[in-house]
Protein backbone atom coordinates (compact mmCIF):
# COMPACT_ATOMS: atom_id res chain seq x y z
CA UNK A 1 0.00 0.00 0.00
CA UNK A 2 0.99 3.75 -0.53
CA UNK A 3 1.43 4.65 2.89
CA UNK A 4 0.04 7.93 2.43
CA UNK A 5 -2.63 7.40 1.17
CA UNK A 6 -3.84 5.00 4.00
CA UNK A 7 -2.31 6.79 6.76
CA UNK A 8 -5.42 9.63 7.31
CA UNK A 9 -8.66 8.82 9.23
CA UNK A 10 -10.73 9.72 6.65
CA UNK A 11 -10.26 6.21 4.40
CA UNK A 12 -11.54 4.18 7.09
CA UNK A 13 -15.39 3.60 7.78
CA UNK A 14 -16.55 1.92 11.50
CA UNK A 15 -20.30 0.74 11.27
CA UNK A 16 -20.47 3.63 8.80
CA UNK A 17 -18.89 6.12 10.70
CA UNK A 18 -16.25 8.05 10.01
CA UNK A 19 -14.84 7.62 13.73
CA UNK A 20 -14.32 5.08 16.54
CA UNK A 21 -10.50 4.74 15.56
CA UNK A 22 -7.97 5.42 17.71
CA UNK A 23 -5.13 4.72 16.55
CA UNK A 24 -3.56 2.68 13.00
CA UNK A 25 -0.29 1.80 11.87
CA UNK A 26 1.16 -0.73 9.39
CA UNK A 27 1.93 -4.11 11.17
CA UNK A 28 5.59 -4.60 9.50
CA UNK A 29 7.52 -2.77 6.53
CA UNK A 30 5.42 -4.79 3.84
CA UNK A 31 2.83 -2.21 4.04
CA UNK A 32 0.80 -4.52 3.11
CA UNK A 33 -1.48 -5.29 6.98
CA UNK A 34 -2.80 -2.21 8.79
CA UNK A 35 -3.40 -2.60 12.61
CA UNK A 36 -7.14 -0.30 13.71
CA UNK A 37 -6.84 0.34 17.55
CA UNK A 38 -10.99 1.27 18.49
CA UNK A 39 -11.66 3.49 20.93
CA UNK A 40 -14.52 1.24 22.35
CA UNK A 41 -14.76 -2.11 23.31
CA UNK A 42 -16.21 -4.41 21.07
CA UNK A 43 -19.64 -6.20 22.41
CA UNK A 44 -20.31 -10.22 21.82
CA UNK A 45 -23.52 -11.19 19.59
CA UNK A 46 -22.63 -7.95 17.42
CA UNK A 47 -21.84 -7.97 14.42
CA UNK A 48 -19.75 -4.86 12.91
CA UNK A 49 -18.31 -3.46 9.67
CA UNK A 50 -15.33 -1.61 8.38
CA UNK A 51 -15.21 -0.66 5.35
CA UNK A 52 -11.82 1.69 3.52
CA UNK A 53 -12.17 4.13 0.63
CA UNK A 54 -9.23 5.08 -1.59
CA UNK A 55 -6.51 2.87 -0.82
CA UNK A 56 -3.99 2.64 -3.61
CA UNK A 57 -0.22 1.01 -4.09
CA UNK A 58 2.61 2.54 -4.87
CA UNK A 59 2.12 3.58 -8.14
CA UNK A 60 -1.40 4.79 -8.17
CA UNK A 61 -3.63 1.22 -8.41
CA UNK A 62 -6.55 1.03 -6.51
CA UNK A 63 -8.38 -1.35 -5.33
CA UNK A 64 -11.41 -2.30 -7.29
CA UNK A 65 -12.61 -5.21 -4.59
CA UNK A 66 -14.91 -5.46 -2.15
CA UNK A 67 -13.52 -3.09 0.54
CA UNK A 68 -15.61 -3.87 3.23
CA UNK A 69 -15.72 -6.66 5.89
CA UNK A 70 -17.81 -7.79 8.39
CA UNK A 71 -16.94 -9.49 11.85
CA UNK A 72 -17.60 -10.03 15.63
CA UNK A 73 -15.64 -10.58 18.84
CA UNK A 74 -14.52 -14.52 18.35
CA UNK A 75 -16.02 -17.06 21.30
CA UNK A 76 -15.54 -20.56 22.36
CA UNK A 77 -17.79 -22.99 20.72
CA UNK A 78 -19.67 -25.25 22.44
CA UNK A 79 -20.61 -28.86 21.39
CA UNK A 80 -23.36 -28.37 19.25
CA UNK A 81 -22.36 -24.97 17.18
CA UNK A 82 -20.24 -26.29 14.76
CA UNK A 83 -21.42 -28.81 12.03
CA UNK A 84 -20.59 -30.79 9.55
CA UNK A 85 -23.17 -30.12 6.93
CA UNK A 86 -22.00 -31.11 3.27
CA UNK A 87 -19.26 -33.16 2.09
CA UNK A 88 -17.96 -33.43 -1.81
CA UNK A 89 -15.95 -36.65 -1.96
CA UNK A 90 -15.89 -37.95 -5.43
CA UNK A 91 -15.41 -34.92 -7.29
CA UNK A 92 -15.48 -34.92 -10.87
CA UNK A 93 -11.91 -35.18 -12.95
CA UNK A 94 -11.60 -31.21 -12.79
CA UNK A 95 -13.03 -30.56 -9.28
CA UNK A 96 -11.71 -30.85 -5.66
CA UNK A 97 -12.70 -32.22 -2.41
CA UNK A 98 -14.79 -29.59 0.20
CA UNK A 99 -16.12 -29.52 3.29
CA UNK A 100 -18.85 -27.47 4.19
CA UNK A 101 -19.46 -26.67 7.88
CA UNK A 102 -22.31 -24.65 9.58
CA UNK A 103 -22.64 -22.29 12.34
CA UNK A 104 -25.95 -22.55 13.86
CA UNK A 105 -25.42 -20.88 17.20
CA UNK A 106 -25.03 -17.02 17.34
CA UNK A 107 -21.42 -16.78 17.74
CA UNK A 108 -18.67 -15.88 16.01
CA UNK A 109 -15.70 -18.56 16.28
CA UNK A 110 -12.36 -18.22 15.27
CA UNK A 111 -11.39 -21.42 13.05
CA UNK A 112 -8.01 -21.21 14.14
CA UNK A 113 -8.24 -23.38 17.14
CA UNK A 114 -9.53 -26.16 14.90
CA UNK A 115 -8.59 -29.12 12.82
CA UNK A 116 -10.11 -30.61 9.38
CA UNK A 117 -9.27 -34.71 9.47
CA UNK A 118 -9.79 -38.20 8.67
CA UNK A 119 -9.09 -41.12 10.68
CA UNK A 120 -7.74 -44.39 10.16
CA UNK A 121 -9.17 -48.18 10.71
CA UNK A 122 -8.37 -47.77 14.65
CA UNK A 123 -10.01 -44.52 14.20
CA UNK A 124 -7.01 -42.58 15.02
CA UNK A 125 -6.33 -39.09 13.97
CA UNK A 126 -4.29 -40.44 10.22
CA UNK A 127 -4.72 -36.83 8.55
CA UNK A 128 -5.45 -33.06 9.69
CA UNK A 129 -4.97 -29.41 8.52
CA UNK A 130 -4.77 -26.76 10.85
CA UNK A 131 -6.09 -23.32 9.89
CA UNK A 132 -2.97 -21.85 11.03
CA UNK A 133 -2.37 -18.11 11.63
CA UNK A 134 -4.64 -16.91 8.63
CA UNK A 135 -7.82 -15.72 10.69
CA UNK A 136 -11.09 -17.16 9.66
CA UNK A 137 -14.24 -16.26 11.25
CA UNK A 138 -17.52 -18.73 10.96
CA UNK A 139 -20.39 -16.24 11.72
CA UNK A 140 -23.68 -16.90 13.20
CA UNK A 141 -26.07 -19.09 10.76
CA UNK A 142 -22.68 -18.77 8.26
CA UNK A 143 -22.05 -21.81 6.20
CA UNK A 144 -18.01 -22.28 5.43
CA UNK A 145 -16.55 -24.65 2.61
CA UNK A 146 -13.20 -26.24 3.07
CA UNK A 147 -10.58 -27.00 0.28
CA UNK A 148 -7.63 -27.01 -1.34
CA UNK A 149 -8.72 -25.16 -4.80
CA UNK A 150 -10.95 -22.60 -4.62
CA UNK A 151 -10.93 -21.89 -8.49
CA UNK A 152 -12.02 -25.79 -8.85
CA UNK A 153 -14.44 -25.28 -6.58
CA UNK A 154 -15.63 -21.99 -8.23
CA UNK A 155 -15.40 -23.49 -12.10
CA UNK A 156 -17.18 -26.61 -11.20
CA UNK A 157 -20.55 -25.58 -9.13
CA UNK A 158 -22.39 -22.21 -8.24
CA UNK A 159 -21.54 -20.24 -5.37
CA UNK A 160 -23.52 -18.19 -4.00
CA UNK A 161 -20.56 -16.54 -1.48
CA UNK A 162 -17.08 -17.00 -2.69
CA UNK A 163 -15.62 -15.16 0.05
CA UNK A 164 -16.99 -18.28 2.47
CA UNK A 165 -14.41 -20.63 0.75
CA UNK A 166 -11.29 -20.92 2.63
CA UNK A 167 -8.46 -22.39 0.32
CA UNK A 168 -6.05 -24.63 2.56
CA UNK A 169 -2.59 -25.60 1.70
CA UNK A 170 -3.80 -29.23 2.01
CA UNK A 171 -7.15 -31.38 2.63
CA UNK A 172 -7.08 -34.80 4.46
CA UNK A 173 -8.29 -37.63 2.10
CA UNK A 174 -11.12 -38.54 1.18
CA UNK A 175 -11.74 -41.80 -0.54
CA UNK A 176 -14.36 -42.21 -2.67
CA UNK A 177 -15.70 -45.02 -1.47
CA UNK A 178 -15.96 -44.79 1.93
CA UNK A 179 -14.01 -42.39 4.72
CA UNK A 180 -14.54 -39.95 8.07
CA UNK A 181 -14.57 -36.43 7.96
CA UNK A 182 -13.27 -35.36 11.75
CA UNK A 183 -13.80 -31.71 13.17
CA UNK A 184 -11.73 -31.85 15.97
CA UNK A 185 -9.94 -28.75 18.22
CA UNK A 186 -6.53 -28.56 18.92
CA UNK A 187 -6.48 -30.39 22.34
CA UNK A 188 -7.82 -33.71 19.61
CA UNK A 189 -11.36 -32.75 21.45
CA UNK A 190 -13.93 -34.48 18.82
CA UNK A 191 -16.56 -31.69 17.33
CA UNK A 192 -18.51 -33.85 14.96
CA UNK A 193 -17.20 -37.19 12.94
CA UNK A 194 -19.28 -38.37 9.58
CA UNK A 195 -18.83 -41.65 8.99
CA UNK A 196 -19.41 -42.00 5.24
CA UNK A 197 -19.88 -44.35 2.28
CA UNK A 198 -21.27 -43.55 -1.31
CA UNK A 199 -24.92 -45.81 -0.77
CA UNK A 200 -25.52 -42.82 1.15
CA UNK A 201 -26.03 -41.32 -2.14
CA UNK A 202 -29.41 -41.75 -3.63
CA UNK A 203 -29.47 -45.11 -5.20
CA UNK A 204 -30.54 -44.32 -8.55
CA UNK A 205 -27.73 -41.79 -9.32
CA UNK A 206 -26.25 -43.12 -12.64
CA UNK A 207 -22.84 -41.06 -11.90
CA UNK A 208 -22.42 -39.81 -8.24
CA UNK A 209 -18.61 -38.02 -9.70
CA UNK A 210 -19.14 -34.39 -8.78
CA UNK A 211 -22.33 -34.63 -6.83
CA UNK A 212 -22.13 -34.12 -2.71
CA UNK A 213 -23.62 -35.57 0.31
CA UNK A 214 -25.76 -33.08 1.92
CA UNK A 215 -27.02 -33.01 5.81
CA UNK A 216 -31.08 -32.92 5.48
CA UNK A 217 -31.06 -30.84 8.85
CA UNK A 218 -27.66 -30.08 11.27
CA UNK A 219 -30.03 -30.56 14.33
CA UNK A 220 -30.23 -34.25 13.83
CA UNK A 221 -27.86 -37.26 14.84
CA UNK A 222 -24.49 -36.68 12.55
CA UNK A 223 -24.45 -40.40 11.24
CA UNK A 224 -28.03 -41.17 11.13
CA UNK A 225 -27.93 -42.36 7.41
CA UNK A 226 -31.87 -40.99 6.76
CA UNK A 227 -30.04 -37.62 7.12
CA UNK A 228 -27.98 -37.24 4.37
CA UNK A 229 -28.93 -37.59 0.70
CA UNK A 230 -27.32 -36.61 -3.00
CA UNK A 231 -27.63 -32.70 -3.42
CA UNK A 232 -30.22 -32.35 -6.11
CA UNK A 233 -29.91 -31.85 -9.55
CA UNK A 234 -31.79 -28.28 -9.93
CA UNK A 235 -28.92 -27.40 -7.26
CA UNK A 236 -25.97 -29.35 -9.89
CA UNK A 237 -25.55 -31.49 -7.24
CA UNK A 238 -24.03 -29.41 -5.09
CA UNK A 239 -24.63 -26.37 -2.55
CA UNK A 240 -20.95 -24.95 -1.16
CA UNK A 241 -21.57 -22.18 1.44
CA UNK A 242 -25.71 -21.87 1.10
CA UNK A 243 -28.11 -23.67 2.67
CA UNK A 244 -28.06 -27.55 1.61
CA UNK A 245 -30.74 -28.44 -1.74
CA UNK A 246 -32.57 -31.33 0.72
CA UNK A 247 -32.48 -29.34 3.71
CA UNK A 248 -35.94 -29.78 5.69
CA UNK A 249 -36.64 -27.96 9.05
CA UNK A 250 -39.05 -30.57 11.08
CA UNK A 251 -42.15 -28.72 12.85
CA UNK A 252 -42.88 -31.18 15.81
CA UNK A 253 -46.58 -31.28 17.00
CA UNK A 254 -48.11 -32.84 19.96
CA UNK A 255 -48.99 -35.59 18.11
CA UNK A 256 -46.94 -39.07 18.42
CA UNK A 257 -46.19 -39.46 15.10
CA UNK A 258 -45.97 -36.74 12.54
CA UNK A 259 -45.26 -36.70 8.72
CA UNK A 260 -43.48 -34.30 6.61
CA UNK A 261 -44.73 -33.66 3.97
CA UNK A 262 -48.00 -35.58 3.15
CA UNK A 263 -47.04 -35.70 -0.56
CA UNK A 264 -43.11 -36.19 -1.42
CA UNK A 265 -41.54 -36.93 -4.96
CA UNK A 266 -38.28 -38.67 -4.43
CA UNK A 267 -37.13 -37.78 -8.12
CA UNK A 268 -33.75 -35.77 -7.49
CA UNK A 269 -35.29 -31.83 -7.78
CA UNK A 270 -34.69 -31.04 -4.49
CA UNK A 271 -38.53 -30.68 -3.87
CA UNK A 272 -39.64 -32.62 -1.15
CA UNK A 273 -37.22 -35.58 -2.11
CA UNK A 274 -37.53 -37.45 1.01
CA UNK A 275 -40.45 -38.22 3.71
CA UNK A 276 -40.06 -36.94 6.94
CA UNK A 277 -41.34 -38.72 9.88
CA UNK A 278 -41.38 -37.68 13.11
CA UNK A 279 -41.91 -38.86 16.81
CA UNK A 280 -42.28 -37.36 20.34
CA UNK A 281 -42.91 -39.19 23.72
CA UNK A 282 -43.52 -37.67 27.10
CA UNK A 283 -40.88 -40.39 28.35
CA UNK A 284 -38.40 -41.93 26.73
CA UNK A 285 -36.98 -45.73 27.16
CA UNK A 286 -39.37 -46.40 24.05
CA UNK A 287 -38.78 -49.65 21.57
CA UNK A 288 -40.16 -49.36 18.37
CA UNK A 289 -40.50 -50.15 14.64
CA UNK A 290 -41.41 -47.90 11.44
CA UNK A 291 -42.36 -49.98 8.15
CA UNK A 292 -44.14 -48.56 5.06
CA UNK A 293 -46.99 -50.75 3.46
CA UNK A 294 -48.81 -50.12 -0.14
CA UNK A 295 -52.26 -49.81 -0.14
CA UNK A 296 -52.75 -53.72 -1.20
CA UNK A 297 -51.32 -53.69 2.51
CA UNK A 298 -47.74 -55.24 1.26
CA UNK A 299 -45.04 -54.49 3.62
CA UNK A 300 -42.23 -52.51 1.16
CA UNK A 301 -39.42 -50.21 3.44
CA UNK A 302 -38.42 -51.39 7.06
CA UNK A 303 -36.89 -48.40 8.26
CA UNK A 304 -35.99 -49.43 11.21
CA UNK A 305 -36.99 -52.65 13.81
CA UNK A 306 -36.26 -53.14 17.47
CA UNK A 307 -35.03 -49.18 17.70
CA UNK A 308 -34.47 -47.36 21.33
CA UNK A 309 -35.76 -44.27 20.94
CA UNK A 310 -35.33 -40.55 22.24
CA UNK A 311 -38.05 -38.85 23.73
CA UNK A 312 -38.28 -37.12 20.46
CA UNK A 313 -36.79 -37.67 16.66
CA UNK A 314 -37.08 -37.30 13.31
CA UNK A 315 -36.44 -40.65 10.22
CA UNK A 316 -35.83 -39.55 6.80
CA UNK A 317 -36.90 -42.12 3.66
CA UNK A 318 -35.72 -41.47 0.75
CA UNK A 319 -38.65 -43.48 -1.32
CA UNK A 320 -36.57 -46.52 -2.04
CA UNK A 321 -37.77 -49.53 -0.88
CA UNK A 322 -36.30 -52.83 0.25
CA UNK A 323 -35.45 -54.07 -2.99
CA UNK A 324 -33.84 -50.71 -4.08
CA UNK A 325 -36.59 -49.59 -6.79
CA UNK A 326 -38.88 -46.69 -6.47
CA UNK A 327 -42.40 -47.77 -6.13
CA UNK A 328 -45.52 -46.84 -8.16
CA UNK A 329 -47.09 -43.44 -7.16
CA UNK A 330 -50.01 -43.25 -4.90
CA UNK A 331 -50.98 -43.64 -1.24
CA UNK A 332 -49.46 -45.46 1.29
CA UNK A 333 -49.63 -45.98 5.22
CA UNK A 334 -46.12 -45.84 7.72
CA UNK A 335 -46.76 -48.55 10.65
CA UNK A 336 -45.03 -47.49 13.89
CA UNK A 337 -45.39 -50.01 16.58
CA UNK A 338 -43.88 -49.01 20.11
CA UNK A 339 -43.38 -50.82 23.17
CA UNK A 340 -42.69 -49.05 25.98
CA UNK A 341 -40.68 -49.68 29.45
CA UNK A 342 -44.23 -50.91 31.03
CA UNK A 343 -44.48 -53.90 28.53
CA UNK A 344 -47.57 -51.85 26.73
CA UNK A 345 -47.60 -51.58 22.71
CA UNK A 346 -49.21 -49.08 20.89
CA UNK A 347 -50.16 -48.83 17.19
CA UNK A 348 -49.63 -45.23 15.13
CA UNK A 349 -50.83 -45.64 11.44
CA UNK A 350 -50.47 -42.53 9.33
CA UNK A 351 -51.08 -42.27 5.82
CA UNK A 352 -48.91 -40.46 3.24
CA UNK A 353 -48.40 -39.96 -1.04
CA UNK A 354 -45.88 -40.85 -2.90
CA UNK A 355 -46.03 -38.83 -6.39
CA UNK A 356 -44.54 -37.45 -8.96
CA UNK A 357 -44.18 -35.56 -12.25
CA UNK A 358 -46.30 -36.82 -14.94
């Protein structure tokens, strides 16, 4: 930078205001990091802006990008803020591996005292990459992708945020078979592992190069497998740093069993792909089964048998059944059968519709 012309007051903006700095001064002789000192503390769950006008180099460039940034005082995660909530790991010939992680608390954390990784069969830390000294900033409700090209990333699918990709020197590895994604902090404190394989993807994909694994919602169990399905194709299969293509926010009633939604079209458009189906007890300790029958009453999906349940959940199904075909549209009734801790059963049928473009 031309020292001069970043050395007055007047080129730097504070929540637009022309004031709240203190003091400035270039970090080292590259003139190339200026150091604000505020006059005011800053305040946690607030987010702020600085923004500089005119900055040029030494011979008279200026800047033509963005020259504003937002940010927030940095504070310590807790378990559930961080998540891992998209993962690309078969790209296609000319793309790259990512990561996408969420934010969903109110925070802003520093990524600096955190690890990307895999593990190995003894599920040992085998490969990380530490942010290092570069400072990155998740903010609240932000959605960050992790890689090591952004212009791959960038070429290959849309982004909706560019500056949310954070380039690293390296990624872990991630087979494209089957792997673990590990979040971990610095002390090797687990955040979130995924345990992943590619018949997570959905099973009629003719090519799955290129297309990622999204989380259906961040506030359900990591590695329940109902969770995650292919990004859809009206998304190109992929959703780095915006909300995931098959996300679905649950709306739990007082009823036992609830389904979301009534009529779902698993064809890939990222419209109501999967069925939702939801459960809440006043006590937990509950055993139970969900199966799907047609309407000629033929059992087709066991989702799951012999299951100890929360006192509240949510199952995804993804429409294919137990012999890995789609089945004809029309109606059909989920069967959940729970026994609870005082040897009583109960019965919950619900009916739902299984359609479809015609």
């Amino acid at each position: 930078l031309d020292s001069l012309s970043s050395n007055a007051y007047t080129h730097y903006w504070f929540n637009n205001q022309n004031k709240g700095i203190s003091y400035h001064h270039f970090i080292d002789n590259s003139l190339s990091r200026i150091e604000l000192q505020m006059s005011d503390s800053f305040l946690s769950n607030t987010t702020y802006r600085i923004r500089v006008d005119s900055f040029s180099d030494c011979v008279n460039n200026f800047s033509v990008d963005r020259n504003y940034a937002d940010f927030g005082l940095s504070e310590k995660a807790d378990s559930n803020d961080l998540h891992i909530n998209e993962v690309l790991f078969n790209p296609s010939p000319s793309g790259a591996d990512f990561v996408e992680l969420y934010n969903s608390s109110i925070k802003f954390i520093d990524l600096k005292d955190y690890l990307i990784c895999n593990t190995d069969e003894r599920d040992s830390i085998n490969q990380f990459t530490a942010f290092g000294n570069d400072y990155w900033q998740i903010h609240p409700k932000q959605f960050l992708v992790l890689t090591d090209s952004k212009d791959k990333i960038l070429s290959n699918h849309s982004v909706a945020f560019p500056d949310q990709i954070i380039e690293l020197k390296t990624m872990p590895s991630y087979n494209d078979d089957a792997g673990t994604v590990l979040l971990s902090d610095l002390n090797g404190v687990r955040i979130e592992k995924l345990v992943y394989d590619d018949k997570m993807h959905f099973a009629l994909l003719d090519n799955k190069e290129g297309v990622s694994l999204e989380r259906i919602s961040p506030y359900r169990p990591l590695n329940d497998r109902s969770n995650w399905i292919s990004a859809s194709a009206s998304a190109n299969y992929a959703t780095p740093t915006t909300r995931n293509s098959q996300y679905f926010e649950t709306s739990q009633n007082s009823s036992t069993l609830s389904i979301q939604p009534e009529v779902f079209s698993p064809d890939g458009d990222g419209y109501h792909d999967v069925v939702n189906f939801s459960y809440q007890f006043s006590e937990t300790g509950n055993v139970a089964k969900l199966e799907i029958y047609n309407s000629s009453g033929l059992l087709i999906k066991t989702l799951f048998k012999n299951e100890l349940l929360g006192s509240s959940g949510t199952y995804s199904w993804n429409g294919i059944d137990d012999n890995g075909n789609i089945p004809a549209y029309g109606i059909y009734i989920a069967n959940f059968e729970v026994f609870n801790i005082h040897g009583e059963t109960q019965t919950y049928r619900k009916t739902f519709v299984l359609g479809g473009k015609l």
